[in-house]
C-alpha atoms as a PDB file:
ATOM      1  CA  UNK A   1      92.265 120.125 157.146  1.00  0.00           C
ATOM      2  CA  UNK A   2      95.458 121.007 158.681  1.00  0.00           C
ATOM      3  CA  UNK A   3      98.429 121.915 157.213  1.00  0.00           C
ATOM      4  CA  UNK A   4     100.208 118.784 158.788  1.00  0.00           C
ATOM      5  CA  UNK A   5      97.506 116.269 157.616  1.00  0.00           C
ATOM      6  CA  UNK A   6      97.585 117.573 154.204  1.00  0.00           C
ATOM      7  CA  UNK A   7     101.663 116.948 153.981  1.00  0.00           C
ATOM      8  CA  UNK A   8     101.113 113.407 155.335  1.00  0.00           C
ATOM      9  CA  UNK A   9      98.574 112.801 152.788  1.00  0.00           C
ATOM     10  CA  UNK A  10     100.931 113.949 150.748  1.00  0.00           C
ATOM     11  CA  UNK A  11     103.491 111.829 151.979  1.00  0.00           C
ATOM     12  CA  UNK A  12     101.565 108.745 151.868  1.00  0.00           C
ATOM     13  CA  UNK A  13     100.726 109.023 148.143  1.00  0.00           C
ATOM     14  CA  UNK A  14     104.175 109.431 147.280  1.00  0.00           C
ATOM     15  CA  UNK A  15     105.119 106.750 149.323  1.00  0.00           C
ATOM     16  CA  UNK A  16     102.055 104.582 147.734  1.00  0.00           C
ATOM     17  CA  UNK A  17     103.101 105.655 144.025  1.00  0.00           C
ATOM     18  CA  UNK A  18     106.929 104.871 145.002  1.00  0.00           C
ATOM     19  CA  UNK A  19     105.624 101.502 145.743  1.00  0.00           C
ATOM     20  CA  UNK A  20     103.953 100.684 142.716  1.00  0.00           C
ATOM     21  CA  UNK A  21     106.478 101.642 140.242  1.00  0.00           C
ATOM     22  CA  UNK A  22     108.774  99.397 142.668  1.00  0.00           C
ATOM     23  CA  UNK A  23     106.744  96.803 142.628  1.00  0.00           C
ATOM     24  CA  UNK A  24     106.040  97.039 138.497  1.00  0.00           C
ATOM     25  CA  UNK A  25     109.851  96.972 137.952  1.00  0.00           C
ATOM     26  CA  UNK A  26     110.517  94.196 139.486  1.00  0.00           C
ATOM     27  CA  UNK A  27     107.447  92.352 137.899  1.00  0.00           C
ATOM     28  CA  UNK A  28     109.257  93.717 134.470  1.00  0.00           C
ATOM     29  CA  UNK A  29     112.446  92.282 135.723  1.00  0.00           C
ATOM     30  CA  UNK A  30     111.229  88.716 136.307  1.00  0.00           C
ATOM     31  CA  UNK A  31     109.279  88.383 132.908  1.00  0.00           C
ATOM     32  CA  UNK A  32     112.369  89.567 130.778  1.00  0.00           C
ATOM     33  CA  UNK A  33     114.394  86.929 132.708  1.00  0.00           C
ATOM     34  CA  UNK A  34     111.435  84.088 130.623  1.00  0.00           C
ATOM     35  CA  UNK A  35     111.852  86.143 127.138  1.00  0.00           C
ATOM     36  CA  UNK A  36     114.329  83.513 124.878  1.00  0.00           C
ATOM     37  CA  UNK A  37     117.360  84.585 124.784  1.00  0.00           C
ATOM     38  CA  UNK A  38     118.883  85.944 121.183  1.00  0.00           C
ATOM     39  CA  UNK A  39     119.632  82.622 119.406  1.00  0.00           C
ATOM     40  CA  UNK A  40     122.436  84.597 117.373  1.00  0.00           C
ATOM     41  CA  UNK A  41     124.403  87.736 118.156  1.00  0.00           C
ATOM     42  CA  UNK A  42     122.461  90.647 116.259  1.00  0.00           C
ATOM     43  CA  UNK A  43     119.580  89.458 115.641  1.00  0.00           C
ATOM     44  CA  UNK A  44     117.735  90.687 112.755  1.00  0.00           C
ATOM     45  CA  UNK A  45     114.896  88.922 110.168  1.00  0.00           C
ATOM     46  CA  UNK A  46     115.511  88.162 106.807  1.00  0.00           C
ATOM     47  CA  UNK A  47     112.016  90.327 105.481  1.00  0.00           C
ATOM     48  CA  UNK A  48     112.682  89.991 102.025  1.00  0.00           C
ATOM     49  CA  UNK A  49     115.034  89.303  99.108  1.00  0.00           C
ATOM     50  CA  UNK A  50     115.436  88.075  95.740  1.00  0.00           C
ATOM     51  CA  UNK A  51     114.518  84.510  96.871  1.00  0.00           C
ATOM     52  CA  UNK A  52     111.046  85.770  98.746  1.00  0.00           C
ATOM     53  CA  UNK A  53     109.953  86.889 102.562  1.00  0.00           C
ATOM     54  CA  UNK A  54     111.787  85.078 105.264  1.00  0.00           C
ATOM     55  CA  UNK A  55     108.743  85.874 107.826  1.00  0.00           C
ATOM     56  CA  UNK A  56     106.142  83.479 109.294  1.00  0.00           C
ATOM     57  CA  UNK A  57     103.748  82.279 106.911  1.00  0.00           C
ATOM     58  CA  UNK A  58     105.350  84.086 104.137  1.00  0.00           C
ATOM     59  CA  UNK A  59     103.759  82.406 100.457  1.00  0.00           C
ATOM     60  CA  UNK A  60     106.386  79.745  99.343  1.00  0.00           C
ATOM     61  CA  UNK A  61     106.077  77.715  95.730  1.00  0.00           C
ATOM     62  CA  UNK A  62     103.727  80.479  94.258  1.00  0.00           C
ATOM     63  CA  UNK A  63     101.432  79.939  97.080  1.00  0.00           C
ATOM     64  CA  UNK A  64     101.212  76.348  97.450  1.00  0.00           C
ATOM     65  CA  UNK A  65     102.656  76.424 100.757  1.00  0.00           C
ATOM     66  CA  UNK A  66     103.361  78.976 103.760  1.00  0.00           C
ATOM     67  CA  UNK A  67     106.950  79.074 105.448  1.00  0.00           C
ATOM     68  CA  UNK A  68     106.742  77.351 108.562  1.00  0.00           C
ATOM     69  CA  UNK A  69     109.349  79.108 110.509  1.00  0.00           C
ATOM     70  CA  UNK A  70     111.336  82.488 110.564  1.00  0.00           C
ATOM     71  CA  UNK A  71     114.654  83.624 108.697  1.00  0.00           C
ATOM     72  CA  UNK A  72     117.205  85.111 111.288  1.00  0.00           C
ATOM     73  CA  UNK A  73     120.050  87.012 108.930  1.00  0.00           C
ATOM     74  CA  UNK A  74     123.658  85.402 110.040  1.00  0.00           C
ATOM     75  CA  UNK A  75     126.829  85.525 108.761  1.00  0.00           C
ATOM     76  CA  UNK A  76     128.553  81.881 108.019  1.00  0.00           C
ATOM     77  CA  UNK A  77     130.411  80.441 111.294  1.00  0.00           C
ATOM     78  CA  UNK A  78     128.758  82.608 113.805  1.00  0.00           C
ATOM     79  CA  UNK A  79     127.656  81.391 117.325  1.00  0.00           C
ATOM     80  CA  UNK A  80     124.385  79.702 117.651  1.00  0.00           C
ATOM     81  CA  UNK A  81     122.939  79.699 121.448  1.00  0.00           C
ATOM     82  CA  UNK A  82     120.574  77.950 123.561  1.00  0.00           C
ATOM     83  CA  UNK A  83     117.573  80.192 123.025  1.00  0.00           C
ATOM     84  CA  UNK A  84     115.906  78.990 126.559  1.00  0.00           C
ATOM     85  CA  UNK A  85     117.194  75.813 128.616  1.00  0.00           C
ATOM     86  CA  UNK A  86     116.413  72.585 127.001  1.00  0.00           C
ATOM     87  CA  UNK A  87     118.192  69.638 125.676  1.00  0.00           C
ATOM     88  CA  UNK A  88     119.578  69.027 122.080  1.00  0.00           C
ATOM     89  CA  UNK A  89     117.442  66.009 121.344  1.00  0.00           C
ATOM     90  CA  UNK A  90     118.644  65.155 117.603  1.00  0.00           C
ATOM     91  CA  UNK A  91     120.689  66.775 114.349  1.00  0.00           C
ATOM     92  CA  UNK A  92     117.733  68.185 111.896  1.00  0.00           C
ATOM     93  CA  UNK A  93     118.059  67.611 107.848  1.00  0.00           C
ATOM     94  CA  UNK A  94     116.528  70.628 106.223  1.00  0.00           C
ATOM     95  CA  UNK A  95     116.575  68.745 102.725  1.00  0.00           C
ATOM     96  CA  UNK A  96     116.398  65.184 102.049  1.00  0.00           C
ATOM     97  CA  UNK A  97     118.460  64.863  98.967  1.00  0.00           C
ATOM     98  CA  UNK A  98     121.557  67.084 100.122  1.00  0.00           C
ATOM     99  CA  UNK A  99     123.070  66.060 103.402  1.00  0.00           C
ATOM    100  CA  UNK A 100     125.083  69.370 103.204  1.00  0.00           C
ATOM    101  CA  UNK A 101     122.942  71.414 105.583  1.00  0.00           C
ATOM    102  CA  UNK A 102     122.249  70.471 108.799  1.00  0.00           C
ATOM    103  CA  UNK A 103     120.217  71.639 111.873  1.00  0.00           C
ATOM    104  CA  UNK A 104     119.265  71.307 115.500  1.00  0.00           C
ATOM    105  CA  UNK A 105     116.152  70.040 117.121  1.00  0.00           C
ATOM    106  CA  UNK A 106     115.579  71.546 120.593  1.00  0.00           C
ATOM    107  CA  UNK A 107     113.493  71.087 123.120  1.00  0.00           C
ATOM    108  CA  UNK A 108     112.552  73.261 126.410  1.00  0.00           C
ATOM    109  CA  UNK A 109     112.688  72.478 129.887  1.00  0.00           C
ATOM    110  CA  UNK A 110     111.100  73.979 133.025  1.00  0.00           C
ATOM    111  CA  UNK A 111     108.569  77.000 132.367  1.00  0.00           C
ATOM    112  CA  UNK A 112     109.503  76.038 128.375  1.00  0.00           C
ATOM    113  CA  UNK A 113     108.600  72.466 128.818  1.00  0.00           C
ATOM    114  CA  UNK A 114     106.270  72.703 126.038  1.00  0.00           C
ATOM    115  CA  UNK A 115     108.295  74.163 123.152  1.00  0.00           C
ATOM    116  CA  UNK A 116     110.352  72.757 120.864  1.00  0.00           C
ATOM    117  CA  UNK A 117     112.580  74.521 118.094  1.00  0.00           C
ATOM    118  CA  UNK A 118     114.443  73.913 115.069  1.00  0.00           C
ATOM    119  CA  UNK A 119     117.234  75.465 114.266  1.00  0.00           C
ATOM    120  CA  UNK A 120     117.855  75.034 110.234  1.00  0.00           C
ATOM    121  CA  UNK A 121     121.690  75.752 108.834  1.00  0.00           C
ATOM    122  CA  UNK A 122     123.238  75.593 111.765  1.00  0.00           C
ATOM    123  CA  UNK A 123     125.643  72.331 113.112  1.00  0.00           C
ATOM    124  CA  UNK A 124     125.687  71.253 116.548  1.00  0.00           C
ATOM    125  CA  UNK A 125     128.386  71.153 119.131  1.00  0.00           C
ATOM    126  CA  UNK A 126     127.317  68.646 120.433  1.00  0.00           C
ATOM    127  CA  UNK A 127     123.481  66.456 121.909  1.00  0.00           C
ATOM    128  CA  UNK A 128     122.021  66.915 125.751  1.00  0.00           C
ATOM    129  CA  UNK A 129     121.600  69.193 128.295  1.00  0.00           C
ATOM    130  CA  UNK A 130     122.069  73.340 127.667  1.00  0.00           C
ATOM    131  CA  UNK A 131     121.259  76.376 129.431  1.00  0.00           C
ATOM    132  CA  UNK A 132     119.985  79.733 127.916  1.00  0.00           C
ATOM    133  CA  UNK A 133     122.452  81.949 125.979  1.00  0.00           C
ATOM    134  CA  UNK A 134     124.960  78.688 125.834  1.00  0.00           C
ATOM    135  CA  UNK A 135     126.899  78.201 122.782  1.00  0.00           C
ATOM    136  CA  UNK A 136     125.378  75.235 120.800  1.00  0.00           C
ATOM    137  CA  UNK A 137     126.256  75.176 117.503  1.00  0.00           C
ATOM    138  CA  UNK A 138     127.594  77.213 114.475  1.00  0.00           C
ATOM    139  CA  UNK A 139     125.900  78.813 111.332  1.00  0.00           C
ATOM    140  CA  UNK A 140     126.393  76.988 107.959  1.00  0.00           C
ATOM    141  CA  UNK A 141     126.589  79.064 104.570  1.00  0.00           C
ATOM    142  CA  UNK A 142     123.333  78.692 103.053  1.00  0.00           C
ATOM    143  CA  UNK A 143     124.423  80.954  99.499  1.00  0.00           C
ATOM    144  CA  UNK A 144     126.759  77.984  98.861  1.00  0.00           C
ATOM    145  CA  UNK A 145     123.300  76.240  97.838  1.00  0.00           C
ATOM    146  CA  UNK A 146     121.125  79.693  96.946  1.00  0.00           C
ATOM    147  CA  UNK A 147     123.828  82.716  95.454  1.00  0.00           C
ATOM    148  CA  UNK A 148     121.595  85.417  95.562  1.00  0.00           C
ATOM    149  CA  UNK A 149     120.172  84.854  98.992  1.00  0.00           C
ATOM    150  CA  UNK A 150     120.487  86.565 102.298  1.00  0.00           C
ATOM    151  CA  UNK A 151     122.480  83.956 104.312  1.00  0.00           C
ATOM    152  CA  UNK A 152     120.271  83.138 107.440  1.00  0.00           C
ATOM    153  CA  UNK A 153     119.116  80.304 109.984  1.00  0.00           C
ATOM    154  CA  UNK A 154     115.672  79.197 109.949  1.00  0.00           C
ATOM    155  CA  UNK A 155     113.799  79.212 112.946  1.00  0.00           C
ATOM    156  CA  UNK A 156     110.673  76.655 113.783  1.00  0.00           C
ATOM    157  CA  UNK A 157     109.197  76.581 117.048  1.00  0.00           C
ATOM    158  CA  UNK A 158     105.981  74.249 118.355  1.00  0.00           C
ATOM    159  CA  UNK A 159     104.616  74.242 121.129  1.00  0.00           C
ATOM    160  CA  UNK A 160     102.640  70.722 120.881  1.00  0.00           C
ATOM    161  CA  UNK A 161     101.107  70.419 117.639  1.00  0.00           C
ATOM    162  CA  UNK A 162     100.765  73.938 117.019  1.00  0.00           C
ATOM    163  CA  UNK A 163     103.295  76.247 115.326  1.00  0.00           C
ATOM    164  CA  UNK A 164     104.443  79.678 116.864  1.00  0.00           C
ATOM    165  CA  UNK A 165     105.660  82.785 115.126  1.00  0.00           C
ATOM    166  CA  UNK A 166     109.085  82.975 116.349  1.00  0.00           C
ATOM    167  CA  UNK A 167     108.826  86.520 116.056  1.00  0.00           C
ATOM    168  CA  UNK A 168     106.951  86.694 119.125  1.00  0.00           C
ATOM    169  CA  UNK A 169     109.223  84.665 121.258  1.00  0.00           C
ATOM    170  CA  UNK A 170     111.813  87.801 120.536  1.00  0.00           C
ATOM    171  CA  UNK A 171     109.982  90.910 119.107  1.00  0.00           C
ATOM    172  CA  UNK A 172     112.032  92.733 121.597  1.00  0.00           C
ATOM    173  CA  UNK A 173     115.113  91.720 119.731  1.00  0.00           C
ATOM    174  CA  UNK A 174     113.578  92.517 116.125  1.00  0.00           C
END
């Protein structure tokens, strides 16, 4: 083999290799675009305090029932956004005898046709049409009704009749 041939092989590889991790980027680009956007600045779980785990499936009422959604730690009166582009269909009522605490239902449109979330102690801005990352509503103060508890939202997300760990719609973010 000559000397030539062998740089060209060379060459080519490089060229190849160059391509691929091109080509994977830009993959990696267009997939973070479809991860849901933070639904609150900072994002963080509420793992556990003195009032229990605020994970998925976390043991509520000594094990009678599981937690249906995830706690996201927020301070009262901070932004809540859009977490993927959908429409505000309805206000949510976390608890039937206290019409303190309110909450958004939302549901997805386009690639997240299929999902629907609710957002608990949080009040809308406002019902209809949002994009992802717009402002939608505002956190409530949740130790008004709990003192010793980690002020948070609650997050519940369905896609059908099945429920989703929110956790994986932004592990990134966690």
């Amino acid at each position: 083999m000559t000397k030539a041939t062998n740089l060209n092989q060379q060459n080519m590889k490089a060229k190849t290799y160059l391509f691929v991790v091109i080509l994977l980027l830009s993959i990696s680009l267009v997939r973070a675009q479809s991860i849901a956007a933070f639904i609150v600045d900072d994002q963080k779980s509420r793992i556990q305090d003195t009032w229990g785990s605020g994970l998925f499936e976390a043991s509520r009422d000594g094990g009678k029932r599981k937690h249906q959604g995830l706690d996201i730690i927020v301070k009262p009166g901070a932004k809540v956004y859009a977490p993927f582009d959908g429409t505000i269909v309805r206000e949510a009522v976390p608890y039937k005898n206290d019409n303190s605490y309110r909450g958004i239902v939302f549901r997805g449109t386009g690639e997240w046709a299929a999902y629907e979330v609710k957002i608990f102690y949080a009040e809308g801005l406002f019902s209809g049409n949002a994009k992802k990352g717009q402002h939608i509503g505002y956190t409530q103060d949740l130790t008004l009704k709990y003192p010793t508890i980690t002020n948070h939202i609650h997050v519940e997300v369905k896609s059908g009749n099945d429920r989703i760990d929110p956790f994986n719609m932004w592990q990134m973010s966690f």
